[in-house]
C-alpha atoms as a PDB file:
ATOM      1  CA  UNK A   1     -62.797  10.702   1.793  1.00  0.00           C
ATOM      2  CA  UNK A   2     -64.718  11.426  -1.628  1.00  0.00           C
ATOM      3  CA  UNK A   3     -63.629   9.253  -5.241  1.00  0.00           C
ATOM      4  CA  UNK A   4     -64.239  11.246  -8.491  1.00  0.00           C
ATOM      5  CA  UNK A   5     -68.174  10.805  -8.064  1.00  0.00           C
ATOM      6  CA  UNK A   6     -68.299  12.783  -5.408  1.00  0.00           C
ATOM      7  CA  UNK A   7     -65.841  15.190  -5.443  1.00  0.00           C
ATOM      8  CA  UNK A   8     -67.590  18.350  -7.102  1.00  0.00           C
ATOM      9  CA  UNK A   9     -70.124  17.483  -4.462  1.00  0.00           C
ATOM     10  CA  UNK A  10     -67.833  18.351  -1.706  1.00  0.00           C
ATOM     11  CA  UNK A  11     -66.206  21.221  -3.499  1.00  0.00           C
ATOM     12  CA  UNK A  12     -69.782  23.184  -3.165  1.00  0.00           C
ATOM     13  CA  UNK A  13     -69.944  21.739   0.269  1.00  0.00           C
ATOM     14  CA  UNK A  14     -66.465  23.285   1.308  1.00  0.00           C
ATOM     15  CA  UNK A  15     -68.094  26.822   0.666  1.00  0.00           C
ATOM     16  CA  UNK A  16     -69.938  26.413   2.977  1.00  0.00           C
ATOM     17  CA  UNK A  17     -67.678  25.140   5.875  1.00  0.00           C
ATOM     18  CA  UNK A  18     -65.753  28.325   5.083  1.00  0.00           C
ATOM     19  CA  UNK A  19     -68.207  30.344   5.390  1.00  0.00           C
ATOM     20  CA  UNK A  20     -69.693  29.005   8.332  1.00  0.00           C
ATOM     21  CA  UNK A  21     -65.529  29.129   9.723  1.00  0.00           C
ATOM     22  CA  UNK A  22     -65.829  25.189   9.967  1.00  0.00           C
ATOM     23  CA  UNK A  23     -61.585  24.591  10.515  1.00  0.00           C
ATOM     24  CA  UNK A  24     -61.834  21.902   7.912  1.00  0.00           C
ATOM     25  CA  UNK A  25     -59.219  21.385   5.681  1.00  0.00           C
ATOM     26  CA  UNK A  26     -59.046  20.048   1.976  1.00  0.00           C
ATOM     27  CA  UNK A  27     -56.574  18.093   0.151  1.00  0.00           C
ATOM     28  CA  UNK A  28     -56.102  15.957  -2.323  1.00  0.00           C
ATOM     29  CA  UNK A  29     -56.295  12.310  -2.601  1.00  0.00           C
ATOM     30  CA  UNK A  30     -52.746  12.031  -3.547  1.00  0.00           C
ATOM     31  CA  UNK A  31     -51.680  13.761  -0.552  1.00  0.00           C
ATOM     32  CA  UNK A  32     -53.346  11.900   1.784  1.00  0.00           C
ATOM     33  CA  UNK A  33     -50.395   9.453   2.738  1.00  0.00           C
ATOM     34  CA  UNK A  34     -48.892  12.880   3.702  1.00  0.00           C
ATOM     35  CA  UNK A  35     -51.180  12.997   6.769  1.00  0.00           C
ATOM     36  CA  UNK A  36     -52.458   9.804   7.344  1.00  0.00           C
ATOM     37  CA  UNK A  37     -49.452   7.697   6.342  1.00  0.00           C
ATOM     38  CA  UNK A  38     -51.532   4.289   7.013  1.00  0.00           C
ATOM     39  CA  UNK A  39     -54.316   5.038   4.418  1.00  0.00           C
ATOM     40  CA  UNK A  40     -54.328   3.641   1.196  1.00  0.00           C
ATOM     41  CA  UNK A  41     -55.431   6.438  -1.119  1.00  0.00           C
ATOM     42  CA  UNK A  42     -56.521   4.575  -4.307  1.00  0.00           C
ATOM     43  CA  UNK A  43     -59.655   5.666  -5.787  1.00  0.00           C
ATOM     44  CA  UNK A  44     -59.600   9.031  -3.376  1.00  0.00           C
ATOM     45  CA  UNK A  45     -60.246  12.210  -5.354  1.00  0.00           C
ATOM     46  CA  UNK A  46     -59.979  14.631  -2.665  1.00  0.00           C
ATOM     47  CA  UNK A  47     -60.389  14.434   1.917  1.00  0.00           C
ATOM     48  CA  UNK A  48     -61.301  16.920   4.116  1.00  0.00           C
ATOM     49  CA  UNK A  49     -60.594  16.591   8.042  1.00  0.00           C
ATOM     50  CA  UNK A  50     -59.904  18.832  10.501  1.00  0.00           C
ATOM     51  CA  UNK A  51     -56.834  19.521  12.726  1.00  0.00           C
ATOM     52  CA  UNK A  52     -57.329  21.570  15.456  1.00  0.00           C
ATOM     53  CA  UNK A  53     -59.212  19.316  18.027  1.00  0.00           C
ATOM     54  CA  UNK A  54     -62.612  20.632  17.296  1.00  0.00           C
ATOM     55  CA  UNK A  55     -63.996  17.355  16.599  1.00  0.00           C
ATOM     56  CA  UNK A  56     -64.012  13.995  18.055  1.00  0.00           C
ATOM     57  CA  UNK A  57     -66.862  11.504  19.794  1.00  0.00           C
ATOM     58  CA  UNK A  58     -68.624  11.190  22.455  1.00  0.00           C
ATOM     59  CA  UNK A  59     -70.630   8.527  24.304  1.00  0.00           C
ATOM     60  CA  UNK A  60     -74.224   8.714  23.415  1.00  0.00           C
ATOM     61  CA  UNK A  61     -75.949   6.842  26.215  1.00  0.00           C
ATOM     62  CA  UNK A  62     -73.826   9.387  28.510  1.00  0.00           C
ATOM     63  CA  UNK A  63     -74.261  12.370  26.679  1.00  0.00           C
ATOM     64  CA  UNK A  64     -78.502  12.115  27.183  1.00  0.00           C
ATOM     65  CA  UNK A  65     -77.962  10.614  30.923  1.00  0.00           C
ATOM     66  CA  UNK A  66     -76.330  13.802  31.116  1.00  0.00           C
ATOM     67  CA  UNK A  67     -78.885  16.228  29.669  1.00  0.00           C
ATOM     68  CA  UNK A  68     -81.531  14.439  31.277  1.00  0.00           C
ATOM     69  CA  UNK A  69     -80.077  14.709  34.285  1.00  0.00           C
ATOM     70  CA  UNK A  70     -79.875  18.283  34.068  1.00  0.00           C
ATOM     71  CA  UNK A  71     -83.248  18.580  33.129  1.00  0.00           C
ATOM     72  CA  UNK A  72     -84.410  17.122  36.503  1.00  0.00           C
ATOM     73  CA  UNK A  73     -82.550  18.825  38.282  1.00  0.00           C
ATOM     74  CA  UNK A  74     -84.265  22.381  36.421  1.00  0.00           C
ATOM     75  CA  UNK A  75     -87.723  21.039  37.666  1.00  0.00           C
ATOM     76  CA  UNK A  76     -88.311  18.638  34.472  1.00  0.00           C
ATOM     77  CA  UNK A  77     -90.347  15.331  35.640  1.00  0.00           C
ATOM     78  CA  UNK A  78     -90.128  12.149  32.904  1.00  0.00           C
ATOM     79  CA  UNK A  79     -92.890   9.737  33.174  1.00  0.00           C
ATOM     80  CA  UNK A  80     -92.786   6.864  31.567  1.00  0.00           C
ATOM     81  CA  UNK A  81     -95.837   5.211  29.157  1.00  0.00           C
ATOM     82  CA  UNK A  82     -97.040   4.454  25.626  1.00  0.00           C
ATOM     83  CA  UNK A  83     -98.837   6.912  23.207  1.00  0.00           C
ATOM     84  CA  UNK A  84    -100.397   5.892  20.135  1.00  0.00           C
ATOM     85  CA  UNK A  85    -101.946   8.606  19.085  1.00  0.00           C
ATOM     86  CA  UNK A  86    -100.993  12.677  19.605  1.00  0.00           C
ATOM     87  CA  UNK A  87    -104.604  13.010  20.585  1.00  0.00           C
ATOM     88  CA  UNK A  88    -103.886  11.160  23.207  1.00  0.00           C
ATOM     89  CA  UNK A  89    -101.696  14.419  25.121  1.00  0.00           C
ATOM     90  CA  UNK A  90    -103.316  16.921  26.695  1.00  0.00           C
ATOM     91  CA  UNK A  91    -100.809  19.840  27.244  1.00  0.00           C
ATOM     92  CA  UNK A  92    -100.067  23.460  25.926  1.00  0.00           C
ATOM     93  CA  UNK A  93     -97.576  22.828  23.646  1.00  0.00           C
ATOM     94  CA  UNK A  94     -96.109  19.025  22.489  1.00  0.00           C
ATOM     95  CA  UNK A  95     -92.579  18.541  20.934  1.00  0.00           C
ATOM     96  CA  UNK A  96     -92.568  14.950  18.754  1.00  0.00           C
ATOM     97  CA  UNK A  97     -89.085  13.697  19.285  1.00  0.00           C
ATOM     98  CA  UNK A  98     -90.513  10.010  18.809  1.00  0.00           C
ATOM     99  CA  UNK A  99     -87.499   9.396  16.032  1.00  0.00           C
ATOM    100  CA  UNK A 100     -88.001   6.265  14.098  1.00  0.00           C
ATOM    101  CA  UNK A 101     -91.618   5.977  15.373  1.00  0.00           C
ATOM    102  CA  UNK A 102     -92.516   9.670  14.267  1.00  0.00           C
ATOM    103  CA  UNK A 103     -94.782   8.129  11.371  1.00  0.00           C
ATOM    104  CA  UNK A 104     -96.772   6.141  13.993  1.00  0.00           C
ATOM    105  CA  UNK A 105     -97.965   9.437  15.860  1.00  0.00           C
ATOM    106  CA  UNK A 106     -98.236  11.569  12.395  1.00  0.00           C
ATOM    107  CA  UNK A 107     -99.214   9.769   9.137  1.00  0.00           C
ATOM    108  CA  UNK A 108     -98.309  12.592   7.058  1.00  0.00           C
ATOM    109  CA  UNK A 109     -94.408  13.051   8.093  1.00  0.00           C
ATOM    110  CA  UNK A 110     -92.470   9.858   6.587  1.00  0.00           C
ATOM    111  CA  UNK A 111     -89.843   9.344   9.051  1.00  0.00           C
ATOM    112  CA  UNK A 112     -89.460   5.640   9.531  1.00  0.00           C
ATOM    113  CA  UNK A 113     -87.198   2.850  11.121  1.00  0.00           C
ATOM    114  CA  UNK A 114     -84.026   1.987   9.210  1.00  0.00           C
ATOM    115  CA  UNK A 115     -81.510  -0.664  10.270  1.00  0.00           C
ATOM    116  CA  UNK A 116     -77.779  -0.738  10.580  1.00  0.00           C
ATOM    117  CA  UNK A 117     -75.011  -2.831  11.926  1.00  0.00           C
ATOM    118  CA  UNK A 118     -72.077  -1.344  13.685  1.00  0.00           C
ATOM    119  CA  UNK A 119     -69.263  -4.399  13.847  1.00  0.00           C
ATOM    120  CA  UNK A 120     -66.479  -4.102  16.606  1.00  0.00           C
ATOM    121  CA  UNK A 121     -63.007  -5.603  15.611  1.00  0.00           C
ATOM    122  CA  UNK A 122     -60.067  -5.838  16.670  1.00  0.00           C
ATOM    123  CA  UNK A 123     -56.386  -5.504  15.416  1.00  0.00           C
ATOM    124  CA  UNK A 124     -52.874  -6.299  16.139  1.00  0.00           C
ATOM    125  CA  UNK A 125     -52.166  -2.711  15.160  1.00  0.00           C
ATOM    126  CA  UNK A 126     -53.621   0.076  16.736  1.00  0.00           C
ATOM    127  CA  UNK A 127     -53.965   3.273  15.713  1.00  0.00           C
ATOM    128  CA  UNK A 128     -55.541   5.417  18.583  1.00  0.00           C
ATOM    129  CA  UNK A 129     -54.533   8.301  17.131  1.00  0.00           C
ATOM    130  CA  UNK A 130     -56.719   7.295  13.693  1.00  0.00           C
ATOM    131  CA  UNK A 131     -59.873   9.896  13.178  1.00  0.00           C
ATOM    132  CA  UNK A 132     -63.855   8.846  12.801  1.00  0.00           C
ATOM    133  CA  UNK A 133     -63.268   8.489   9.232  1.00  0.00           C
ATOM    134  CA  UNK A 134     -65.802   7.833   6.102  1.00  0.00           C
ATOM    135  CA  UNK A 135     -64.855   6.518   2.880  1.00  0.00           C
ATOM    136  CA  UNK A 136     -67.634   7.846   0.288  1.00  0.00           C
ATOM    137  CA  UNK A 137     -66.131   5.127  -1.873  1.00  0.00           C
ATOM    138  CA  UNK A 138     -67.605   2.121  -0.048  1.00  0.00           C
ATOM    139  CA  UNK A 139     -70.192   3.969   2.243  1.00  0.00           C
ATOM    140  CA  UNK A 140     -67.709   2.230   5.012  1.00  0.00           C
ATOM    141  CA  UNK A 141     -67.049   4.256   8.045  1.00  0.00           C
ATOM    142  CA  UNK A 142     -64.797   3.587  11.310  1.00  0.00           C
ATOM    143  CA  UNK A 143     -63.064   4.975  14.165  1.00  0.00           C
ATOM    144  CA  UNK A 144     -60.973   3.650  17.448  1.00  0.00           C
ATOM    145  CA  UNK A 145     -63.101   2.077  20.331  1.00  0.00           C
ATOM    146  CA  UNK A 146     -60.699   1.320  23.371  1.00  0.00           C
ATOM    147  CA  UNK A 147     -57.872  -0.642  22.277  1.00  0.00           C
ATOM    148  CA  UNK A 148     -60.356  -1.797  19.182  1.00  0.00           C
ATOM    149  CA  UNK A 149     -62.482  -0.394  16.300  1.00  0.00           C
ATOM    150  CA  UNK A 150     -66.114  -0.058  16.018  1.00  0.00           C
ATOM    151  CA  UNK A 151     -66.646  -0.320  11.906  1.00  0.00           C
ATOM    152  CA  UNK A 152     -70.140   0.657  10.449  1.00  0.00           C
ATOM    153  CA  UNK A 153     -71.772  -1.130   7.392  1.00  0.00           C
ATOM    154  CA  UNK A 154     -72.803   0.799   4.336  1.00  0.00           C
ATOM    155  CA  UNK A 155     -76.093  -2.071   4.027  1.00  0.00           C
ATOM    156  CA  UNK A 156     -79.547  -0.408   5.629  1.00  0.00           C
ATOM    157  CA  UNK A 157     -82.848  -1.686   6.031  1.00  0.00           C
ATOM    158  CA  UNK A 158     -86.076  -0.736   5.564  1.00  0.00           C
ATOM    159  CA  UNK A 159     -89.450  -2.752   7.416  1.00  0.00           C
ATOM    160  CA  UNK A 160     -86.692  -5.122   9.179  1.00  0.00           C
ATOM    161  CA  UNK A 161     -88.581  -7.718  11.290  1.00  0.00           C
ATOM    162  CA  UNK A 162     -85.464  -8.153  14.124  1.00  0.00           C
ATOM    163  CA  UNK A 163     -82.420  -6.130  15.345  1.00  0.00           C
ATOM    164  CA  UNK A 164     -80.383  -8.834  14.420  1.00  0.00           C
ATOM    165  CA  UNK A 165     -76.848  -7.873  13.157  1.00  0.00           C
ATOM    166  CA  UNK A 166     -76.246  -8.232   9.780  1.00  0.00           C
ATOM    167  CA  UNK A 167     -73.470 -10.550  10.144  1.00  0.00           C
ATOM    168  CA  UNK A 168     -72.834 -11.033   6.336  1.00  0.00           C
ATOM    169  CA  UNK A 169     -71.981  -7.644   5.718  1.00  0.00           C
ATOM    170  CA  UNK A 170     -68.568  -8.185   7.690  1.00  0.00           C
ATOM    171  CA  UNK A 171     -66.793 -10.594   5.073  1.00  0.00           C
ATOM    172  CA  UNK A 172     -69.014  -9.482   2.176  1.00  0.00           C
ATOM    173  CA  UNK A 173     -68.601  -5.469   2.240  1.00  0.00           C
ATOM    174  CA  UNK A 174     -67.133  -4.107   5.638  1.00  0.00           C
ATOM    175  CA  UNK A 175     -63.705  -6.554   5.958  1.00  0.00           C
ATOM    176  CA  UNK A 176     -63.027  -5.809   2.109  1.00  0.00           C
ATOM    177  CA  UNK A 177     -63.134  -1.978   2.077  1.00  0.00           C
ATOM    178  CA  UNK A 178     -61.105  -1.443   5.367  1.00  0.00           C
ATOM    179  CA  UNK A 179     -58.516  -3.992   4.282  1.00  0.00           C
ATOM    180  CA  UNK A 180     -58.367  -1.770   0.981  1.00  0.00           C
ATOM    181  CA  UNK A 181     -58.383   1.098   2.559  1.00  0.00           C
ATOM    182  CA  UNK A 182     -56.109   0.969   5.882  1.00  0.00           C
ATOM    183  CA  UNK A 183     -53.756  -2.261   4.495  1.00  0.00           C
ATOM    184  CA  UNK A 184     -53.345  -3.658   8.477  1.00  0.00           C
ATOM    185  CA  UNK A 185     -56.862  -4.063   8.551  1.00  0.00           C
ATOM    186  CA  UNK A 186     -56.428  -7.601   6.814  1.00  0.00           C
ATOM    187  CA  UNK A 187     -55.822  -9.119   9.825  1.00  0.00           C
ATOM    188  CA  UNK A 188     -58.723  -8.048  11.514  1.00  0.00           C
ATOM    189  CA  UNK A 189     -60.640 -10.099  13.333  1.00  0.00           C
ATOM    190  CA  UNK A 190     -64.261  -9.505  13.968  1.00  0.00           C
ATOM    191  CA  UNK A 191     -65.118  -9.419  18.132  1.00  0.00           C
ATOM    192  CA  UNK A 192     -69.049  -8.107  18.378  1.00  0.00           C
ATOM    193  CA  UNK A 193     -71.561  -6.127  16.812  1.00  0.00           C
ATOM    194  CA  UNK A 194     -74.938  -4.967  17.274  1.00  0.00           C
ATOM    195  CA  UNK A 195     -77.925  -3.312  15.241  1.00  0.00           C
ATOM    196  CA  UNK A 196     -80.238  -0.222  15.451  1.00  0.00           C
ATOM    197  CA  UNK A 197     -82.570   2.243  13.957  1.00  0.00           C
ATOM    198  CA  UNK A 198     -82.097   5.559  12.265  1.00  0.00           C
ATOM    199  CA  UNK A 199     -85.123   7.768  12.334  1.00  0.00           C
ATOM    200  CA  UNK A 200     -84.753   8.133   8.872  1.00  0.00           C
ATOM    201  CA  UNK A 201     -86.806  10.749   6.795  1.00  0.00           C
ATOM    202  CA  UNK A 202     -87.256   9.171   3.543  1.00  0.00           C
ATOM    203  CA  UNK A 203     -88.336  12.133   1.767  1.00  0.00           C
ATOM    204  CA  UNK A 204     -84.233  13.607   1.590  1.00  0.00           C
ATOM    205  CA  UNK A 205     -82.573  12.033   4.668  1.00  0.00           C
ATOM    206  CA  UNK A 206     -82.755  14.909   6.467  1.00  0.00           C
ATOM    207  CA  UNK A 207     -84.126  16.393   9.886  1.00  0.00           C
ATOM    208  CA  UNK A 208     -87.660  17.624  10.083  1.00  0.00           C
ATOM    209  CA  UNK A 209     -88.199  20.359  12.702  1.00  0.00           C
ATOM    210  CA  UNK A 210     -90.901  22.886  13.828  1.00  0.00           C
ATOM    211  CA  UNK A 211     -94.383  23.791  14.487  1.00  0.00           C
ATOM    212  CA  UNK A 212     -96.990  21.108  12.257  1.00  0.00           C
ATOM    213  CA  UNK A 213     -99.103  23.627  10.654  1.00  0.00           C
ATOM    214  CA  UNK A 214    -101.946  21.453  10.833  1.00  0.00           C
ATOM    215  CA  UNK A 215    -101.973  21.665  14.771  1.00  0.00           C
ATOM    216  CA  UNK A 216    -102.066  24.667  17.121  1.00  0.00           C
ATOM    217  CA  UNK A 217     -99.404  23.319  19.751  1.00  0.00           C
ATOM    218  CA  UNK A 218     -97.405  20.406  18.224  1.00  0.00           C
ATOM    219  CA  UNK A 219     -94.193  20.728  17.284  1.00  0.00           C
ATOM    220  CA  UNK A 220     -91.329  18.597  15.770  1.00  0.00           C
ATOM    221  CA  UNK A 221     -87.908  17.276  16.097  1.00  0.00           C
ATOM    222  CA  UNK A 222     -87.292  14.425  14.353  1.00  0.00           C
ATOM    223  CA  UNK A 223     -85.522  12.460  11.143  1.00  0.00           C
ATOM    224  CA  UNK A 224     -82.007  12.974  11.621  1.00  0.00           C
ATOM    225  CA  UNK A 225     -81.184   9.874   9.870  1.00  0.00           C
ATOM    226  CA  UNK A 226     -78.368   8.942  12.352  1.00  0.00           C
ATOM    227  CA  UNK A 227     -77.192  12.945  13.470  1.00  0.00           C
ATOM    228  CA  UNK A 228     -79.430  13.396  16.105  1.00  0.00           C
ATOM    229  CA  UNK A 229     -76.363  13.245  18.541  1.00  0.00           C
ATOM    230  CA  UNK A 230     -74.414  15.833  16.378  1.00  0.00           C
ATOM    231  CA  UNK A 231     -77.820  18.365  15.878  1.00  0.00           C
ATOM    232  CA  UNK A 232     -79.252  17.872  19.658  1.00  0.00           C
ATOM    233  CA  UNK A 233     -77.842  21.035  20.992  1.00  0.00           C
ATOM    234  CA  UNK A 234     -78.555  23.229  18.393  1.00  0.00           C
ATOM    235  CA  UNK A 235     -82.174  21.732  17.549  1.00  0.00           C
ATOM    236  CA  UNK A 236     -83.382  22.339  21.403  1.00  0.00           C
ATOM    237  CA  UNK A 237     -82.324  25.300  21.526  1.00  0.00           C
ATOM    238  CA  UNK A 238     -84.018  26.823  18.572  1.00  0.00           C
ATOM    239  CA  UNK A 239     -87.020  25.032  19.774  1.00  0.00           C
ATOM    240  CA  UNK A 240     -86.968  26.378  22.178  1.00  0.00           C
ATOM    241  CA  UNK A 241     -86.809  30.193  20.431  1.00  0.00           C
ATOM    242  CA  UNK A 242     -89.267  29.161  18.340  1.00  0.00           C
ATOM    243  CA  UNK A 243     -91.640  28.149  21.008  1.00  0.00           C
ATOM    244  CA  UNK A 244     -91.252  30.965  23.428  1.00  0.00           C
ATOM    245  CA  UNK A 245     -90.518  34.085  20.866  1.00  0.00           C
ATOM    246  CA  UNK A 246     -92.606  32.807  17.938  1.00  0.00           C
ATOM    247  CA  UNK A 247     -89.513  32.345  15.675  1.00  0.00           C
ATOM    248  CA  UNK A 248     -86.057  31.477  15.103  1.00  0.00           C
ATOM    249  CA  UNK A 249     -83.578  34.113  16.870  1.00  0.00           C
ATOM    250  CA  UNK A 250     -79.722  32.942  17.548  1.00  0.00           C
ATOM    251  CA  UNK A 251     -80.143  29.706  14.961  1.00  0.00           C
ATOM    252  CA  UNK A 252     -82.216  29.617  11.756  1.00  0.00           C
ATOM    253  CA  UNK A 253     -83.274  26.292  10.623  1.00  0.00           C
ATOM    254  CA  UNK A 254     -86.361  26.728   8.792  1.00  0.00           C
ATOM    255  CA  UNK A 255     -84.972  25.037   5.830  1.00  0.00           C
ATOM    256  CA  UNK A 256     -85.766  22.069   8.088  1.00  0.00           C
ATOM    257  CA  UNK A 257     -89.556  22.900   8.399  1.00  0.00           C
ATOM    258  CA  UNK A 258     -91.937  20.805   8.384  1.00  0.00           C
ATOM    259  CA  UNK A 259     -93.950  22.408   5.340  1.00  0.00           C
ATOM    260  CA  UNK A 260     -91.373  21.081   3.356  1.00  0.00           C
ATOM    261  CA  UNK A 261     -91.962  17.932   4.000  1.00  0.00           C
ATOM    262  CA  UNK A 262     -95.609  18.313   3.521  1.00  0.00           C
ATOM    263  CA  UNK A 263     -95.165  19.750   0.183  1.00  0.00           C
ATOM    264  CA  UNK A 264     -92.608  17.089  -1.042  1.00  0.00           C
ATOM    265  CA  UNK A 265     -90.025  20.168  -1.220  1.00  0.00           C
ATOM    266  CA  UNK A 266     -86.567  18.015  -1.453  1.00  0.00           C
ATOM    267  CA  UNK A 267     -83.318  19.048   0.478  1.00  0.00           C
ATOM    268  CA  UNK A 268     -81.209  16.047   0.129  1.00  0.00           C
ATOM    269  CA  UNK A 269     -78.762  15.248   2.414  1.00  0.00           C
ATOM    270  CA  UNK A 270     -76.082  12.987   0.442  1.00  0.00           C
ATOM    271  CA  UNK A 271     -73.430  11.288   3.073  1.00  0.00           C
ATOM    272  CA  UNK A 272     -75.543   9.257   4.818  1.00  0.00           C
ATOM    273  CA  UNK A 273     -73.097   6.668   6.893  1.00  0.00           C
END
């Protein structure tokens, strides 16, 4: 959901859902109640959501268990240590995916650790049919979790010294803009949360990936500022073009090269939950 301030934003963006045959759908704010009849549409310039079951979540701890699994079972073998330096691996080709540490191994690619709080709360009303859903408004986002919600804060933090939640951010920013928003979320009541890191690419938020022209075999995939989940399939495998053919065949995402980065060449990405 987008207020006035970002609106024309999303306009452009639509273009390109269409073109790429996304299935999302825009309406106004005005029409939201039409859809979602328990959302409060004040301040809402215009949504878009899809329909047609092509999106959803998944769990991310299962998802990798998965892959990796996979992966061993193809002749892959994980072992397990510490590298402080890229100097430090000898092998034909290397593939950083160190996320928020990816500064740590190479100085010159500014992907560092940011902190956020995901709260989990509960209801007397549930809603399990309610989508993931952002509002652009408060930087608030939320979705169903079992017979609760899981309810992300809009607060990050650089150079945090714990992963302490950020407990204030419930009553101060994340209790106010759901009540606002979905009107039975006043009686929530808060029931966990937790914290963690984006690998977040300071430079425009958004993912750095290929060959490091300054080395002969290293190669990157890294500052997805909290999409890694979303961009996994697609990165790996045009890595994996990349690294076998010498360039991009079935996906081109050289707009994500690295040279960019190295030349301070800025391709924001703006929704940033």
């Amino acid at each position: 959901m987008f207020g006035p301030e970002h609106a024309e934003e999303q306009y452009r963006a639509l273009e390109n859902h269409k073109a790429c045959e996304a299935g999302t759908k825009n309406i106004k704010g005005s029409e939201l109640t039409k859809v979602f009849p328990y959302i409060n549409n004040e301040g809402i310039e215009t949504a878009t959501f899809t329909d047609n079951k092509s999106e959803g979540w998944i769990d991310p701890f299962m998802f990798h268990s998965a892959l990796k699994s996979k992966a061993i079972e193809l002749g892959a073998e994980f072992i397990k240590g510490e590298v402080k330096s890229i100097s430090e691996i000898k092998a034909k080709t290397i593939i950083s995916a160190a996320g928020c540490w990816t500064k740590e191994l190479l100085d010159d690619i500014p992907v560092v650790p940011q902190k956020h709080t995901v709260f989990r709360v509960k209801c007397p009303k549930h809603i399990p049919e309610m989508p993931l859903t952002g509002d652009l408004t408060t930087g608030v986002y939320w979705r169903p979790e079992g017979k609760e919600y899981l309810a992300g804060s809009p607060h990050s933090v650089f150079d945090a010294t714990d992963l302490e939640p950020a407990w204030n951010d419930f009553e101060e920013l994340v209790w106010p803009a759901l009540a606002k928003r979905i009107p039975v979320f006043e009686e929530l009541k808060l029931t966990g949360g937790w914290a963690g890191y984006y690998d977040c690419n300071k430079l425009d938020n958004n993912a750095v990936v290929g060959k490091h022209p300054k080395y002969e075999n290293v190669y990157l995939a890294s500052g997805f500022t909290g999409r890694g989940l979303m961009q996994a399939p697609g990165i790996g495998r045009a890595l994996t073009e990349l690294i076998t053919t010498g360039s991009y065949q079935t996906i081109d995402i050289s707009d994500f090269a690295v040279e960019r980065v190295l030349d301070n060449k800025v391709r924001p990405e703006p929704y940033v939950l």
